[in-house]
PDB file of N, CA and C in Angstrom:
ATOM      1  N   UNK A   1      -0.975  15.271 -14.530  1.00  0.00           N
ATOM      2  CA  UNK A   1      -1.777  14.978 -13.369  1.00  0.00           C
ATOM      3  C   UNK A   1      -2.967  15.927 -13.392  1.00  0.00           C
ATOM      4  N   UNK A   2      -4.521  16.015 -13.590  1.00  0.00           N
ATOM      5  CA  UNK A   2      -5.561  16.295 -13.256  1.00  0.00           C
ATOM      6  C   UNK A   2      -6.398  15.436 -12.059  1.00  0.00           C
ATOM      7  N   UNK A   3      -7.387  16.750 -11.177  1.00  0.00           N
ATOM      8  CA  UNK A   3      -7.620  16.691 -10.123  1.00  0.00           C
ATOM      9  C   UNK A   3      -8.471  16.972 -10.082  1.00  0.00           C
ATOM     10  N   UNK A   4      -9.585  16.656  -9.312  1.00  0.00           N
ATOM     11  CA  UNK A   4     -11.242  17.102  -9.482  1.00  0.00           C
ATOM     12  C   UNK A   4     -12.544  16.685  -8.081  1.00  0.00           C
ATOM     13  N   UNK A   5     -12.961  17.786  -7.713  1.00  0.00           N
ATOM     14  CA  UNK A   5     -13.649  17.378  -6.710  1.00  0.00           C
ATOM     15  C   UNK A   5     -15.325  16.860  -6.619  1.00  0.00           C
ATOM     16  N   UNK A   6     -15.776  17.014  -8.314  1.00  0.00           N
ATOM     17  CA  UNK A   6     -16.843  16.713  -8.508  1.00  0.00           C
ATOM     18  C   UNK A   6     -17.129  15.233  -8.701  1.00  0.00           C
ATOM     19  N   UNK A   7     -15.881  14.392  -8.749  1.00  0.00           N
ATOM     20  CA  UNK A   7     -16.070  12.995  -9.167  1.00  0.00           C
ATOM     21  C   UNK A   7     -16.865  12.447  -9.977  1.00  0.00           C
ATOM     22  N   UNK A   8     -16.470  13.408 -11.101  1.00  0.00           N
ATOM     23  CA  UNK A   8     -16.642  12.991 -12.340  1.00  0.00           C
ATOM     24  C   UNK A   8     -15.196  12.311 -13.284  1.00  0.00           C
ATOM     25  N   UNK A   9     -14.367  12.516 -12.882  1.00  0.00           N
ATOM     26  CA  UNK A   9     -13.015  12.344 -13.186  1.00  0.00           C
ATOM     27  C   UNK A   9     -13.162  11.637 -14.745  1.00  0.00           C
ATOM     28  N   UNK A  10     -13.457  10.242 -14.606  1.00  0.00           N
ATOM     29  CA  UNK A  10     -13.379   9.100 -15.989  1.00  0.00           C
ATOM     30  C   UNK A  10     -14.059  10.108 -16.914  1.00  0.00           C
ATOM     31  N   UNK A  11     -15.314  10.817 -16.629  1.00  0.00           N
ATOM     32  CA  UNK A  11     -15.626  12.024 -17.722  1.00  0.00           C
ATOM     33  C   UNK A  11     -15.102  12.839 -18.379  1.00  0.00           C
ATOM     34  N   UNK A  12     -14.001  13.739 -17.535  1.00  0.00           N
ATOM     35  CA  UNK A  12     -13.803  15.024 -17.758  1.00  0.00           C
ATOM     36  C   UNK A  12     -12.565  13.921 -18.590  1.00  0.00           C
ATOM     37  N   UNK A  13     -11.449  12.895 -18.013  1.00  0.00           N
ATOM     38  CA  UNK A  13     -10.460  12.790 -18.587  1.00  0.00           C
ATOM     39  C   UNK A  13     -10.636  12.423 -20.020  1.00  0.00           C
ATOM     40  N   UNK A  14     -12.011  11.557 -20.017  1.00  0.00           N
ATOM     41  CA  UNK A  14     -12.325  10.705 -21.911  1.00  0.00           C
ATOM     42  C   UNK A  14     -12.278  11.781 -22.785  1.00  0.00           C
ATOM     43  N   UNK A  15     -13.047  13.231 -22.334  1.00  0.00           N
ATOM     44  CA  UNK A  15     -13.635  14.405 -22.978  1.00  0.00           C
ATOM     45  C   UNK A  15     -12.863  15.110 -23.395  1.00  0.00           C
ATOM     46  N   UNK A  16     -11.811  15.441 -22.283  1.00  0.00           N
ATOM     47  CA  UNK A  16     -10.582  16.668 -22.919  1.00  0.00           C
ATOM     48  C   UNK A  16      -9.387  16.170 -22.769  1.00  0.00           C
ATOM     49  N   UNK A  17      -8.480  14.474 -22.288  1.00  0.00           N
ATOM     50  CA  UNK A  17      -7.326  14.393 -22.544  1.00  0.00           C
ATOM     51  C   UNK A  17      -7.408  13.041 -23.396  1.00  0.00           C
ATOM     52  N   UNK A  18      -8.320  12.526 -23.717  1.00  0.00           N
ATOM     53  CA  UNK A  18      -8.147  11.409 -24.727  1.00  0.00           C
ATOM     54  C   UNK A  18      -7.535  11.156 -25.988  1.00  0.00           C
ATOM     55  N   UNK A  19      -7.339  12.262 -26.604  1.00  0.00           N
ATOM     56  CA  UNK A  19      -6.976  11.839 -27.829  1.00  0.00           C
ATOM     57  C   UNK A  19      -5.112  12.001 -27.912  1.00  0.00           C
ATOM     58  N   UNK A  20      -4.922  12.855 -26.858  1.00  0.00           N
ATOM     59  CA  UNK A  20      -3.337  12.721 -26.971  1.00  0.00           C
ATOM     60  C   UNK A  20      -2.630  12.080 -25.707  1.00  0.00           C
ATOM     61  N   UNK A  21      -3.266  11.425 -24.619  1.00  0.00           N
ATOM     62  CA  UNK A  21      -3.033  11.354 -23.259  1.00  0.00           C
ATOM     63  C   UNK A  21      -3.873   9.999 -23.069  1.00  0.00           C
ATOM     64  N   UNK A  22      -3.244   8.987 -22.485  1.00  0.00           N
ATOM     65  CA  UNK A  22      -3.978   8.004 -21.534  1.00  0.00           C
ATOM     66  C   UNK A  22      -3.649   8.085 -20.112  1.00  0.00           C
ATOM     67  N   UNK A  23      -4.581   7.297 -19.243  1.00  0.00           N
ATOM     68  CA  UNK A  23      -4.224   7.200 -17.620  1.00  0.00           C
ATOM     69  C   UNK A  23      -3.256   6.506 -17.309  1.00  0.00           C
ATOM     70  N   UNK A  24      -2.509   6.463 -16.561  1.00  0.00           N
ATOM     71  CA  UNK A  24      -1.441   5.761 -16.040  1.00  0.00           C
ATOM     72  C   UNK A  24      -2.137   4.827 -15.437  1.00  0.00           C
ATOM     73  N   UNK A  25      -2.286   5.602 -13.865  1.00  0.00           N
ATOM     74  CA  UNK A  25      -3.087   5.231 -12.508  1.00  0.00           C
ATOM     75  C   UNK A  25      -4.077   6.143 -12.349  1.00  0.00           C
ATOM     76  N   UNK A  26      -5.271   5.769 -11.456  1.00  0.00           N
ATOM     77  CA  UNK A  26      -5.952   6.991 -10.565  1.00  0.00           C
ATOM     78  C   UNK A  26      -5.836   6.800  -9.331  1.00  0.00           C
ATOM     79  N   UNK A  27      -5.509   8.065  -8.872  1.00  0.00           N
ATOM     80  CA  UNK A  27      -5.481   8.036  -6.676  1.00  0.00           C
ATOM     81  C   UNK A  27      -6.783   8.074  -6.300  1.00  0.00           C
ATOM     82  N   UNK A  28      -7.051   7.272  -5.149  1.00  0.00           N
ATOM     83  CA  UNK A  28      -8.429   7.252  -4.753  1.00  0.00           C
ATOM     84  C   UNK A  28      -8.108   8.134  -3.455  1.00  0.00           C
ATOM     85  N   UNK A  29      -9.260   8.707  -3.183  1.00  0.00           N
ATOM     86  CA  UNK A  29      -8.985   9.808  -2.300  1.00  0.00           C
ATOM     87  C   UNK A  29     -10.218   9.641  -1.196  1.00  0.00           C
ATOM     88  N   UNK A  30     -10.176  10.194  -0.246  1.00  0.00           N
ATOM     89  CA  UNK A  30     -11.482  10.054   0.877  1.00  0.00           C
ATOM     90  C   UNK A  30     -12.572  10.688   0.288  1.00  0.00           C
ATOM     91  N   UNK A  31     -13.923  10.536   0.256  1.00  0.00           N
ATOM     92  CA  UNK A  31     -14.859  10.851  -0.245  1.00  0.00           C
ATOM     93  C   UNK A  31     -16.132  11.208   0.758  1.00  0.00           C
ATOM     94  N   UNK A  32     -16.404  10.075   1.523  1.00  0.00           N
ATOM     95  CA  UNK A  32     -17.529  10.160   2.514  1.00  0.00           C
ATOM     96  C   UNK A  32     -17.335   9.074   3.744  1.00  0.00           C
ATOM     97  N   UNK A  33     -18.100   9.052   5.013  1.00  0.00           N
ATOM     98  CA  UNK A  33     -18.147   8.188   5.730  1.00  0.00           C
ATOM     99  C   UNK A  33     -19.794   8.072   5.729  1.00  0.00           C
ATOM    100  N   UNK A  34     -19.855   6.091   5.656  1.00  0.00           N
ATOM    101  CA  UNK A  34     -21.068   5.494   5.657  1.00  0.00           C
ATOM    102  C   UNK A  34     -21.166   4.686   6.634  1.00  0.00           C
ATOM    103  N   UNK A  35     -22.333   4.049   7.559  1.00  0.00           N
ATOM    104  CA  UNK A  35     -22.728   3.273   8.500  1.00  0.00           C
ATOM    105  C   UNK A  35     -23.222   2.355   7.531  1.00  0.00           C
ATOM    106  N   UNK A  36     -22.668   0.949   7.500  1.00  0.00           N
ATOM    107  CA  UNK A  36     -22.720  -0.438   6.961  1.00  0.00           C
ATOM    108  C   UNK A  36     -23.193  -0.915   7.953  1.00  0.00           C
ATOM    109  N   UNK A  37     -24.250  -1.761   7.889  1.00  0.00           N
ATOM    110  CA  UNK A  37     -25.069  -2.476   8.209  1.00  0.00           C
ATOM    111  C   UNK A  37     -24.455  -4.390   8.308  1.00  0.00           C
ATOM    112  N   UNK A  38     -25.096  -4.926   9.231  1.00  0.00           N
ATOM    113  CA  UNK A  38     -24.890  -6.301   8.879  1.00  0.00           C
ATOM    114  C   UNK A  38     -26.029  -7.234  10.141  1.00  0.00           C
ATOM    115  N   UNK A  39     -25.781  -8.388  10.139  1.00  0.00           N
ATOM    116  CA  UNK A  39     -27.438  -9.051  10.431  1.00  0.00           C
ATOM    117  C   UNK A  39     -26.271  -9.274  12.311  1.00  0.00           C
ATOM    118  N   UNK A  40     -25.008  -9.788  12.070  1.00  0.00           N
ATOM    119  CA  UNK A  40     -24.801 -10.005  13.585  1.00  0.00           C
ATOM    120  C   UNK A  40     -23.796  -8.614  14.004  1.00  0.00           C
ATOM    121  N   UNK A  41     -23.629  -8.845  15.095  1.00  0.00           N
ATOM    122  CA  UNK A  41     -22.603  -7.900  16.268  1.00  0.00           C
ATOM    123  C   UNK A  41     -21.472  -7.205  16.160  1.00  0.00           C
ATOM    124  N   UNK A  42     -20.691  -6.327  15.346  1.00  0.00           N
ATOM    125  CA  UNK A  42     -22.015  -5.162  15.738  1.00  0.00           C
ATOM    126  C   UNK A  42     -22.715  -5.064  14.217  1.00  0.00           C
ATOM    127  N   UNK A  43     -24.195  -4.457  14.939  1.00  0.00           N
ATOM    128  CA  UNK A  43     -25.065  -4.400  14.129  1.00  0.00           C
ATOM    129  C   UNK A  43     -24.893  -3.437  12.530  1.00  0.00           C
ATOM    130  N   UNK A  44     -24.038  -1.908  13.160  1.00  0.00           N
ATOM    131  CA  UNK A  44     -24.246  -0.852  12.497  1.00  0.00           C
ATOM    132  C   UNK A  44     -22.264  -0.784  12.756  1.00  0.00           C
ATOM    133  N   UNK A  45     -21.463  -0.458  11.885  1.00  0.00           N
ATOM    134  CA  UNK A  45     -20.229  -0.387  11.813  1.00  0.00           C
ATOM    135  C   UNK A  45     -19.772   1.029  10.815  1.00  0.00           C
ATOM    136  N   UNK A  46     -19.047   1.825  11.269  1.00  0.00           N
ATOM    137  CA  UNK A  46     -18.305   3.044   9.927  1.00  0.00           C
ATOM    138  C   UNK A  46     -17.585   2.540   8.877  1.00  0.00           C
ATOM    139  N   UNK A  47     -17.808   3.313   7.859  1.00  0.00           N
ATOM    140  CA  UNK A  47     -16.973   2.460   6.533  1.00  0.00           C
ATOM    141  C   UNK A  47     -16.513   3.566   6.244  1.00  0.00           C
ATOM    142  N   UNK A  48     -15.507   4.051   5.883  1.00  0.00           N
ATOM    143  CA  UNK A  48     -14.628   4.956   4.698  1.00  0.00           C
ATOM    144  C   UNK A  48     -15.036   4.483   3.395  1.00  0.00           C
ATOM    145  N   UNK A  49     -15.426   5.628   2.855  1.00  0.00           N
ATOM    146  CA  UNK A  49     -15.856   5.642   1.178  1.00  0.00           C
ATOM    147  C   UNK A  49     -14.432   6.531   0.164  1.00  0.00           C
ATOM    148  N   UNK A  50     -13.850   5.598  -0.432  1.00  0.00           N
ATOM    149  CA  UNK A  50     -12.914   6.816  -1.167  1.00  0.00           C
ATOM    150  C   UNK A  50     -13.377   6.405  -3.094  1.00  0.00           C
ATOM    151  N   UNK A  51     -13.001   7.791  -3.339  1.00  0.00           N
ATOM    152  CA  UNK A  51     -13.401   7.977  -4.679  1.00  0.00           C
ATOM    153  C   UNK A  51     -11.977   8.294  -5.573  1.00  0.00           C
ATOM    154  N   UNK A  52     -12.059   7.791  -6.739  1.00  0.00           N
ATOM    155  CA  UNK A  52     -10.928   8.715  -7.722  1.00  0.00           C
ATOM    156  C   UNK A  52     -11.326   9.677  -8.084  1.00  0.00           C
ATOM    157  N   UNK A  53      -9.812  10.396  -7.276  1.00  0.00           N
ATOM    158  CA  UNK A  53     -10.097  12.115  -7.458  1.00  0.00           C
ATOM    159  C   UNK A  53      -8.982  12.832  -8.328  1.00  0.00           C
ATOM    160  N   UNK A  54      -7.794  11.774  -8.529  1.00  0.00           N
ATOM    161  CA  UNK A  54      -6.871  12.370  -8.950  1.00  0.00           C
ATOM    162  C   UNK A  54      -6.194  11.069  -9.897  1.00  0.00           C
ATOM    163  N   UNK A  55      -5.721  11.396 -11.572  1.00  0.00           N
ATOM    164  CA  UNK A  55      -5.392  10.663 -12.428  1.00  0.00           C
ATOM    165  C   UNK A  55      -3.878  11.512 -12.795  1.00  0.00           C
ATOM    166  N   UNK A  56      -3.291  10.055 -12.904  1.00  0.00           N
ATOM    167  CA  UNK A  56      -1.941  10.425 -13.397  1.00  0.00           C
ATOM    168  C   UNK A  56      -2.093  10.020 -14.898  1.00  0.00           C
ATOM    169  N   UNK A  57      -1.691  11.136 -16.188  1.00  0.00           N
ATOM    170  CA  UNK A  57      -2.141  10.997 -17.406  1.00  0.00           C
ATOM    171  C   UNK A  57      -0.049  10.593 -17.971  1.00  0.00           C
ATOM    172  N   UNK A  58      -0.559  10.310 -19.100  1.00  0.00           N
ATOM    173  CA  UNK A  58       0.375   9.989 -19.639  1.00  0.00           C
ATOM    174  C   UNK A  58       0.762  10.324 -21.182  1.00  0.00           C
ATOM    175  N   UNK A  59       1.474  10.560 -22.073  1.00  0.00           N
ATOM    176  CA  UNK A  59       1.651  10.861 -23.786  1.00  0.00           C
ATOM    177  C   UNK A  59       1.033   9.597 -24.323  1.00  0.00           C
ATOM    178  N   UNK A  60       0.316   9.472 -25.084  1.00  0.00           N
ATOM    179  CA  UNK A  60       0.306   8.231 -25.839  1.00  0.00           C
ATOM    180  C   UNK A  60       1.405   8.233 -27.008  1.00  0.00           C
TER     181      UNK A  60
END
């Protein structure tokens, strides 16, 4: 399991666990809150943004 708050994750894992390790899964984790837009009622709505922050690796 590697963990990372820069959300770079798919990077760091290709770079330093690829050659002996694949991903299982990745956990998506909370990241940011955004105001989504739309043309009718309500106008302006909150969205939860989540990112993969955390990969479960595996032996190949």
């Amino acid at each position: 399991m590697i963990g990372t708050y820069s959300g770079n994750l798919k990077q760091i894992v290709s770079t330093n666990y690829s050659t002996h390790h694949r991903v299982m899964f990745a956990i998506p984790a909370f990241h940011r809150m955004s105001l989504r837009r739309t043309s009718t009622f309500p106008f302006y709505y909150p969205e939860m943004v989540f990112k993969e922050k955390v990969a479960v690796l595996r032996k190949k």
